[in-house]
PDB file of N, CA and C in Angstrom:
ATOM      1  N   UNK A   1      12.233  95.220  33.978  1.00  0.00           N
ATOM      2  CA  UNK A   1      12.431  94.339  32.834  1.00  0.00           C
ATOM      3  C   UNK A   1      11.560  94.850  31.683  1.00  0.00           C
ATOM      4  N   UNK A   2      12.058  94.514  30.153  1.00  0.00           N
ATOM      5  CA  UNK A   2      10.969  95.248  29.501  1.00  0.00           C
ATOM      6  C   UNK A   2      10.093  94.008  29.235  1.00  0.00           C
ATOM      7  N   UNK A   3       8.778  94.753  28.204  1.00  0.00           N
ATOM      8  CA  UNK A   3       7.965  94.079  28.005  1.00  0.00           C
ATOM      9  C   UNK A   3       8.272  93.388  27.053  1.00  0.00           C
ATOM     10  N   UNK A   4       8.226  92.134  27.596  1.00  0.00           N
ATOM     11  CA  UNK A   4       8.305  90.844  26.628  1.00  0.00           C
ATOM     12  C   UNK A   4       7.339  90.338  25.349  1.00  0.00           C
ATOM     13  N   UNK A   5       7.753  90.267  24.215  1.00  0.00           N
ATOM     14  CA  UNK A   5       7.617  89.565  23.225  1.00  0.00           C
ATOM     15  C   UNK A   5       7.417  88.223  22.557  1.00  0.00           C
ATOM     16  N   UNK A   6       7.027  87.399  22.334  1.00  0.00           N
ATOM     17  CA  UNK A   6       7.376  86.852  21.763  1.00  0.00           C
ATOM     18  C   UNK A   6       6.558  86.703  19.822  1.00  0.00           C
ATOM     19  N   UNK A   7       7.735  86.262  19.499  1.00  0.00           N
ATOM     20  CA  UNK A   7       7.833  86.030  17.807  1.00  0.00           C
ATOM     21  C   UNK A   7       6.747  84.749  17.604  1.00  0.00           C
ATOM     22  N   UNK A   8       5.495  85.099  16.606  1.00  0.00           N
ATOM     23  CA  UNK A   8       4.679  84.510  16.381  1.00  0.00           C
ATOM     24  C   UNK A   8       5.137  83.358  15.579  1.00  0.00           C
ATOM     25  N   UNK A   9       5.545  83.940  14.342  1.00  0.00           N
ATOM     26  CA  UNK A   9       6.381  82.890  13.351  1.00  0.00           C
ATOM     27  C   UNK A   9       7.255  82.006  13.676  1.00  0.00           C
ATOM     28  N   UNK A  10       7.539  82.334  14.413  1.00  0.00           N
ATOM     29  CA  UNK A  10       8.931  81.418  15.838  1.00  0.00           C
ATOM     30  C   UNK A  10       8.366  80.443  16.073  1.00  0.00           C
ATOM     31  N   UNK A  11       6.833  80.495  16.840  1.00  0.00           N
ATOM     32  CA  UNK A  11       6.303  79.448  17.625  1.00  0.00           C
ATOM     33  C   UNK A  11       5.498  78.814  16.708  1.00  0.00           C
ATOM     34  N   UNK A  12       5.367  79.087  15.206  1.00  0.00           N
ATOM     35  CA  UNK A  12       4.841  78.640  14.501  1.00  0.00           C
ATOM     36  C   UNK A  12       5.825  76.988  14.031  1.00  0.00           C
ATOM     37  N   UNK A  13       6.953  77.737  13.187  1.00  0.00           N
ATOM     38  CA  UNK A  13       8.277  77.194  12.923  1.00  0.00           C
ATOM     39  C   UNK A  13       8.055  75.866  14.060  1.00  0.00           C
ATOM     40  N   UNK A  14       8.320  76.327  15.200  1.00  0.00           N
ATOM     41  CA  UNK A  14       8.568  75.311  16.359  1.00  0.00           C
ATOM     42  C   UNK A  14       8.045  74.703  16.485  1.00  0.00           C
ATOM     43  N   UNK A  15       6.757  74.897  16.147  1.00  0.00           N
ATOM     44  CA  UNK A  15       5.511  73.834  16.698  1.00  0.00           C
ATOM     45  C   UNK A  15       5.007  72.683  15.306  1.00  0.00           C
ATOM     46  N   UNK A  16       6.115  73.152  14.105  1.00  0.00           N
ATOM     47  CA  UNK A  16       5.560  72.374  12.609  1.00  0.00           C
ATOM     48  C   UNK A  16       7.178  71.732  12.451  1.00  0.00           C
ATOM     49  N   UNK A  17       8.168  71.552  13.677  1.00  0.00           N
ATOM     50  CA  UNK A  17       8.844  70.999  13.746  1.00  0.00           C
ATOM     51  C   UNK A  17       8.464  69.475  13.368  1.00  0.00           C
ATOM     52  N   UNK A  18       7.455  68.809  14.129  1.00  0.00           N
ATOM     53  CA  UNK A  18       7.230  67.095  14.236  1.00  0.00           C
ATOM     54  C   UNK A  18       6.602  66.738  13.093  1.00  0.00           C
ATOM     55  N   UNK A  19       6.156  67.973  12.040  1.00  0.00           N
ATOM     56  CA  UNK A  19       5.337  67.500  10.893  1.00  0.00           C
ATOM     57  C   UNK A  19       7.066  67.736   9.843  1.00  0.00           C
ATOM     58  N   UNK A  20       7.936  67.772   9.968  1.00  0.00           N
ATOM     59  CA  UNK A  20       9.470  68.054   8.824  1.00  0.00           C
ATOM     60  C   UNK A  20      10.059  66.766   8.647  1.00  0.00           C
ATOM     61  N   UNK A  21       9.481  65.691   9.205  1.00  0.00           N
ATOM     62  CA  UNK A  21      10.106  64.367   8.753  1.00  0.00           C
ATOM     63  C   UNK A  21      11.627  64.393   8.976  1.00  0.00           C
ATOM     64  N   UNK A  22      12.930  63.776   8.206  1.00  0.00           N
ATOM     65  CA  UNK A  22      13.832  63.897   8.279  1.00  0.00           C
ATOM     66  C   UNK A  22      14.819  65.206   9.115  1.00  0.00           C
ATOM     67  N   UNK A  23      13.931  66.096   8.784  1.00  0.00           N
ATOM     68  CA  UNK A  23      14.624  67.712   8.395  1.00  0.00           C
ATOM     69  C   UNK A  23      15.209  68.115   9.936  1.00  0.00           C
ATOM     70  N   UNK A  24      14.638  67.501  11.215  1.00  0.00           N
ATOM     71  CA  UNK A  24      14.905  67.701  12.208  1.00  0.00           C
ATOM     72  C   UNK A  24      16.080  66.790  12.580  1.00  0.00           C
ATOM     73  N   UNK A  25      16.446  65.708  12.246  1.00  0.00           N
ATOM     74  CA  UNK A  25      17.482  64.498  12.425  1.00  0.00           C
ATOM     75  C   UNK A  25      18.643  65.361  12.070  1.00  0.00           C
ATOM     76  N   UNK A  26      19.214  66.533  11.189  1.00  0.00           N
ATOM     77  CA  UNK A  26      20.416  66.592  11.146  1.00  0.00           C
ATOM     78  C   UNK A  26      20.752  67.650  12.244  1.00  0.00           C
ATOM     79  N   UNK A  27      19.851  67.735  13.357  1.00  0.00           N
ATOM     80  CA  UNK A  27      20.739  68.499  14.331  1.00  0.00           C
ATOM     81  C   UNK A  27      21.044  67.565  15.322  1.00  0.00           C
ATOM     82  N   UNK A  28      22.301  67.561  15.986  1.00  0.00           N
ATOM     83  CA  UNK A  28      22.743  66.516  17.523  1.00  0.00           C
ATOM     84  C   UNK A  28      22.911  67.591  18.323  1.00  0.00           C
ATOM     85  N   UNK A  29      22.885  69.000  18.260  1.00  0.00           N
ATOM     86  CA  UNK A  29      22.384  69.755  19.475  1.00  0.00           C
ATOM     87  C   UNK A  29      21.991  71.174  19.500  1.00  0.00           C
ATOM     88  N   UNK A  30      20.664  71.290  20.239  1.00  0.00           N
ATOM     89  CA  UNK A  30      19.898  72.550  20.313  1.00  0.00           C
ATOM     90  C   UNK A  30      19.751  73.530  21.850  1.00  0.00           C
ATOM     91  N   UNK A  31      20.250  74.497  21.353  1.00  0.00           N
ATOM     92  CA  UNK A  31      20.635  75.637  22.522  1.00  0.00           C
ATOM     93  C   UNK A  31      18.920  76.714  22.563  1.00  0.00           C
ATOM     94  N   UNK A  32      18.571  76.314  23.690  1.00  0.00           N
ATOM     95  CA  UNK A  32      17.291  77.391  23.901  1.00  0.00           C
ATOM     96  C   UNK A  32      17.860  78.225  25.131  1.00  0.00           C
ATOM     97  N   UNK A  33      17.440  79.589  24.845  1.00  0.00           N
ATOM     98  CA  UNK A  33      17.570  81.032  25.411  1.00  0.00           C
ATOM     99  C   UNK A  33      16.669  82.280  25.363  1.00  0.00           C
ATOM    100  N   UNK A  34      16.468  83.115  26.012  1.00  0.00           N
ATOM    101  CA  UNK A  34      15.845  84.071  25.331  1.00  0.00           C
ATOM    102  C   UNK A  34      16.616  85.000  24.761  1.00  0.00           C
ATOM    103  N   UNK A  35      15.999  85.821  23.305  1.00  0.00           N
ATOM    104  CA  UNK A  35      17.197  86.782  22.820  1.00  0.00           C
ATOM    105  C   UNK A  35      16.928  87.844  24.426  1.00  0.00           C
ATOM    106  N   UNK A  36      18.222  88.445  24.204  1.00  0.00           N
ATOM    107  CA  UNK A  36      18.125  89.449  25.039  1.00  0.00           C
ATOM    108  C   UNK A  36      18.400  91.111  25.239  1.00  0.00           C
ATOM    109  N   UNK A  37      18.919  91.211  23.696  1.00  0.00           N
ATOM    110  CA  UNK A  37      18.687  92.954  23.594  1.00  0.00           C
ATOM    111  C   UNK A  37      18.133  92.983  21.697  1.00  0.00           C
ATOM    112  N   UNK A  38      16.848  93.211  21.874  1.00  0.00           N
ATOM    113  CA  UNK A  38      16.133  93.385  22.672  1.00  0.00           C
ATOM    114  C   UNK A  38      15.410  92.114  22.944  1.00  0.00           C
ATOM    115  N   UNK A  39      15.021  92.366  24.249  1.00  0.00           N
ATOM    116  CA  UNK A  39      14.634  91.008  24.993  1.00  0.00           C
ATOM    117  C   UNK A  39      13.352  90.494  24.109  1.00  0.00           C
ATOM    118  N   UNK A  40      13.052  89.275  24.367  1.00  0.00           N
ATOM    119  CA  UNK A  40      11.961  88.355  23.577  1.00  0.00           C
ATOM    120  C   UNK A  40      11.653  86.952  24.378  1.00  0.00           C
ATOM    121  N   UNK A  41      10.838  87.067  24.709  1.00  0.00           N
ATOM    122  CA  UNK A  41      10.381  85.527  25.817  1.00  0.00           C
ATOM    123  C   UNK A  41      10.079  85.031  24.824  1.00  0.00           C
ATOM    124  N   UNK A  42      10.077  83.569  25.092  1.00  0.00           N
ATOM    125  CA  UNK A  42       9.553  82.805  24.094  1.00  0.00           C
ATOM    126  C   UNK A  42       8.700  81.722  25.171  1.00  0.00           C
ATOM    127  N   UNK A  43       7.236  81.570  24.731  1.00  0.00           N
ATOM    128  CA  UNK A  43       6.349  81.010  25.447  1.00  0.00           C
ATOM    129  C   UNK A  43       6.397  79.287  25.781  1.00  0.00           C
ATOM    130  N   UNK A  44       6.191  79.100  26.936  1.00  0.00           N
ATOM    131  CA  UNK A  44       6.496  78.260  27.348  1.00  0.00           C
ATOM    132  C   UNK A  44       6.189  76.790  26.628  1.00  0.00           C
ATOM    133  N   UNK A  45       4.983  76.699  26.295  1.00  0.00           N
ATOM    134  CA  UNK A  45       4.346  75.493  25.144  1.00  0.00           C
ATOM    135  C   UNK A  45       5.616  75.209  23.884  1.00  0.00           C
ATOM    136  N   UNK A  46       6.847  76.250  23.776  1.00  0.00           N
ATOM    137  CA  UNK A  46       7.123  76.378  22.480  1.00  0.00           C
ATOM    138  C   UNK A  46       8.257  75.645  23.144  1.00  0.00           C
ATOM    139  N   UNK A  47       8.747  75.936  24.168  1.00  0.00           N
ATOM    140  CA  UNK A  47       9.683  75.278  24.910  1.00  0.00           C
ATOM    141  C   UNK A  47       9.421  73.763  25.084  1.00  0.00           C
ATOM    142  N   UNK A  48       8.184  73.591  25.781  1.00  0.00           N
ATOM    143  CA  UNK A  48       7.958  72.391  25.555  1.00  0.00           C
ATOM    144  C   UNK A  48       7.579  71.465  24.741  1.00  0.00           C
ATOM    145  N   UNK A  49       7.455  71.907  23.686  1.00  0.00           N
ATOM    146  CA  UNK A  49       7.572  70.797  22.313  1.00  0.00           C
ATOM    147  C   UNK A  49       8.677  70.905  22.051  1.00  0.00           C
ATOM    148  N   UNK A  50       9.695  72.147  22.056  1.00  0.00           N
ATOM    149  CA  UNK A  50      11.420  71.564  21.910  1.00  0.00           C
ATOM    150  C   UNK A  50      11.563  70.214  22.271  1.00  0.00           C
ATOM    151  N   UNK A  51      11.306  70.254  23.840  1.00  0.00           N
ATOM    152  CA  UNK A  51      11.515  69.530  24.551  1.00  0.00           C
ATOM    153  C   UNK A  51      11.434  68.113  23.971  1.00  0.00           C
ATOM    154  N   UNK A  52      10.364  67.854  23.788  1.00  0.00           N
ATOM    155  CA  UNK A  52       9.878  66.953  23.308  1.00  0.00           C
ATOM    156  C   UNK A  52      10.306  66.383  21.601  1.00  0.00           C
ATOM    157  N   UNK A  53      10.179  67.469  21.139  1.00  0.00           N
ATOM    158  CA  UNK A  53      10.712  66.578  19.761  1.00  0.00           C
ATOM    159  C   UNK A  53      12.325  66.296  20.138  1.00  0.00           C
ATOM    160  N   UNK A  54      13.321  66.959  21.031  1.00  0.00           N
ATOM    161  CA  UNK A  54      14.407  66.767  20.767  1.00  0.00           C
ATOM    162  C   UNK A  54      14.639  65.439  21.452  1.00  0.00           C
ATOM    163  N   UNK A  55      13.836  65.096  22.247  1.00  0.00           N
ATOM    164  CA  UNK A  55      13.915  63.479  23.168  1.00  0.00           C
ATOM    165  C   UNK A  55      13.430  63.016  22.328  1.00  0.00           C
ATOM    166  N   UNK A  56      12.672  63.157  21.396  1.00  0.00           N
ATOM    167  CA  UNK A  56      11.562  61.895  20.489  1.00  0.00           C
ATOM    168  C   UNK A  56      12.483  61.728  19.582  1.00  0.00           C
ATOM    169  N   UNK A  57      13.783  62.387  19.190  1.00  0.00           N
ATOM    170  CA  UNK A  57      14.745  62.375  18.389  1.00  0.00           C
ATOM    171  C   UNK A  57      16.102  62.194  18.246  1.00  0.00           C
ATOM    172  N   UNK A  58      16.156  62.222  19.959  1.00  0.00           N
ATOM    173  CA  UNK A  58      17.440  61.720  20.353  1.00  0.00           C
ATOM    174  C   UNK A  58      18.336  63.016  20.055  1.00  0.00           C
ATOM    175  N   UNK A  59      18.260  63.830  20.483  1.00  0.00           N
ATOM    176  CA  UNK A  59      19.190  64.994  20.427  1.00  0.00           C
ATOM    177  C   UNK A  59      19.622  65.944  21.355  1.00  0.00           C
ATOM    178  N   UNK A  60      20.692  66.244  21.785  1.00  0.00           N
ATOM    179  CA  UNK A  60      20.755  66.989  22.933  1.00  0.00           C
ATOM    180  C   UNK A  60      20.499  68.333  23.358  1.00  0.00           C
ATOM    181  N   UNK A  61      19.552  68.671  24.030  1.00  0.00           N
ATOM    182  CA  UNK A  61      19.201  69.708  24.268  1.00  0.00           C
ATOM    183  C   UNK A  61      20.063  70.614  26.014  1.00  0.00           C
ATOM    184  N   UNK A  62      20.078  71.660  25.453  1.00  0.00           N
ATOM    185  CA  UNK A  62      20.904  72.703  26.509  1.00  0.00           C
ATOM    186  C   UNK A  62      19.410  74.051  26.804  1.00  0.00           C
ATOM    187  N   UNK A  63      19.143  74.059  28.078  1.00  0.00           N
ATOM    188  CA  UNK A  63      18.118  75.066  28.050  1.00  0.00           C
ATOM    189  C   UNK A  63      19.181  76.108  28.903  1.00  0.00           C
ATOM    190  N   UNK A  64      19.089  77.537  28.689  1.00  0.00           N
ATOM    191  CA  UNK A  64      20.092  78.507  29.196  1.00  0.00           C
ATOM    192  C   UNK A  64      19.794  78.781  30.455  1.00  0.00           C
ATOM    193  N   UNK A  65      20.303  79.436  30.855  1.00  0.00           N
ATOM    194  CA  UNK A  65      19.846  79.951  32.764  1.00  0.00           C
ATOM    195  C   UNK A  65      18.163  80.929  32.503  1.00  0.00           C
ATOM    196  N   UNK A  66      18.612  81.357  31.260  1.00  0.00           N
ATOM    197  CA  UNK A  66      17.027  82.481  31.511  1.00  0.00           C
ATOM    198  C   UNK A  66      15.689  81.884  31.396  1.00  0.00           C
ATOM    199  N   UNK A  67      15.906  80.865  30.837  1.00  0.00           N
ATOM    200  CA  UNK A  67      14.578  79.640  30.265  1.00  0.00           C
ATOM    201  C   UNK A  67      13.993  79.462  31.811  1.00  0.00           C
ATOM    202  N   UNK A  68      14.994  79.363  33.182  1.00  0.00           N
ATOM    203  CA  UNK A  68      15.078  78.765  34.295  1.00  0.00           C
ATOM    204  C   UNK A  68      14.027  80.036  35.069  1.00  0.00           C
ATOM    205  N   UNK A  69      14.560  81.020  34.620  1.00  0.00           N
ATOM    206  CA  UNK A  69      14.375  82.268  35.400  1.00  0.00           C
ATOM    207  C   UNK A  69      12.763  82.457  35.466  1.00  0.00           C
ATOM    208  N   UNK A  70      12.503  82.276  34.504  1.00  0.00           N
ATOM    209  CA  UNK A  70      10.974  82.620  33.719  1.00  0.00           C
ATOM    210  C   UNK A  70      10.317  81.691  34.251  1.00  0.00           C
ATOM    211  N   UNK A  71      10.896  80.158  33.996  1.00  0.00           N
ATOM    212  CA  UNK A  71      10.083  78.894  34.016  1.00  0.00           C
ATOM    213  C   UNK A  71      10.442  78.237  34.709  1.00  0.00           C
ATOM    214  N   UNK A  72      10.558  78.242  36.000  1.00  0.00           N
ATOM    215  CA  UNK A  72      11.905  77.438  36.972  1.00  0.00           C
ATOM    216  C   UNK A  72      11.242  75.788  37.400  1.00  0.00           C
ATOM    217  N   UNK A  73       9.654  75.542  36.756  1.00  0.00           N
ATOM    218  CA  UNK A  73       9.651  74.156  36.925  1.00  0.00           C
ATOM    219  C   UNK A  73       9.578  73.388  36.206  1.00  0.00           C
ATOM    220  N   UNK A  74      10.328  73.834  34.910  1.00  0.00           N
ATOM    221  CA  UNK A  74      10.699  72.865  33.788  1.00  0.00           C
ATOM    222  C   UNK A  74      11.946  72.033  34.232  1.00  0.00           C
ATOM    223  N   UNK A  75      11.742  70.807  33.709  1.00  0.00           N
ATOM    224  CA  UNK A  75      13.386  70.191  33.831  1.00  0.00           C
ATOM    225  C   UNK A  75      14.860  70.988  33.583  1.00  0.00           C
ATOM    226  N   UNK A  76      15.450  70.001  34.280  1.00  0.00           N
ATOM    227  CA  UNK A  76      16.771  70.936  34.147  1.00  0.00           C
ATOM    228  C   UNK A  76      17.554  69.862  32.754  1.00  0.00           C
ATOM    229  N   UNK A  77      17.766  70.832  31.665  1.00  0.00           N
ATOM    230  CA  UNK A  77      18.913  70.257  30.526  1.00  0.00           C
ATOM    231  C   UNK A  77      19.565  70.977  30.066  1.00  0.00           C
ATOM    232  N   UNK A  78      20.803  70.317  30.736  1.00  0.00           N
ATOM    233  CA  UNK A  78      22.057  71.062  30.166  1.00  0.00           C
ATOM    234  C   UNK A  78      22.437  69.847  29.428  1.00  0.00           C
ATOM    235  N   UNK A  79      22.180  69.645  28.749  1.00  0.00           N
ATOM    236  CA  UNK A  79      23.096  68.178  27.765  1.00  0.00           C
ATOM    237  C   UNK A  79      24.219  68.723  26.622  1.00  0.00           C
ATOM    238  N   UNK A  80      24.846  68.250  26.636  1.00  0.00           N
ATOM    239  CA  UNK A  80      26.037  68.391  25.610  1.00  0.00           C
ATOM    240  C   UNK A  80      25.990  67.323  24.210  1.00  0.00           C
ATOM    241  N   UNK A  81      26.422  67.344  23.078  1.00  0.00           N
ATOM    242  CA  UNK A  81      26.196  66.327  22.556  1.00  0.00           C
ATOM    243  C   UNK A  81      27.380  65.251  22.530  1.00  0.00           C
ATOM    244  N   UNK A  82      27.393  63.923  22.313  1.00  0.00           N
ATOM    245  CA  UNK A  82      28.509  63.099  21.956  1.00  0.00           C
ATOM    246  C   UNK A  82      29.303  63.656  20.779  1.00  0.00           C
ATOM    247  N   UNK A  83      30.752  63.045  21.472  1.00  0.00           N
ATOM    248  CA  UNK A  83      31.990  63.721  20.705  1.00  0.00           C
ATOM    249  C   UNK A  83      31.983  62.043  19.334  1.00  0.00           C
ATOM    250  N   UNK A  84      32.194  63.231  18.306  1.00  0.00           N
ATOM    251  CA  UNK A  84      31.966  62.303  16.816  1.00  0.00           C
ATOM    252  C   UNK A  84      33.932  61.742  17.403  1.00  0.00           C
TER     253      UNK A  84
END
């Protein structure tokens, strides 16, 4: 496997999610993955404030099979969002 990455500014972004007020409400659903050519982990803390703001917000979150691979004792969410 290669050596994994992850994007600083990424986990920055992610983590100044709960300070955007409104700005996070217009999504009803968020897909987490790792990129994969070229590959890029994305650290687990960053995952778990997804996590978290997207429940504190009511939004459906989908984590991919590779999130699993890496991190296999995070919850399992595959959520879909409600059909408008």
């Amino acid at each position: 496997m290669p050596e994994s990455k992850i994007d600083e500014a990424y986990l920055e972004e992610v983590s100044g999610l709960r300070n955007e007020g409104d700005f996070i409400k217009c999504f009803d659903w968020v897909i987490v993955g790792f990129q994969t050519n070229p590959f890029k982990k994305i650290e687990k803390k960053a995952i778990t404030d997804i996590i978290e703001v997207t429940r504190e917000n009511k939004i459906s979150l989908f984590l991919k099979d590779s999130i699993y691979k890496a991190y296999p004792e995070l919850p399992i969410m595959k959520e879909f969002p409600e059909r408008r």
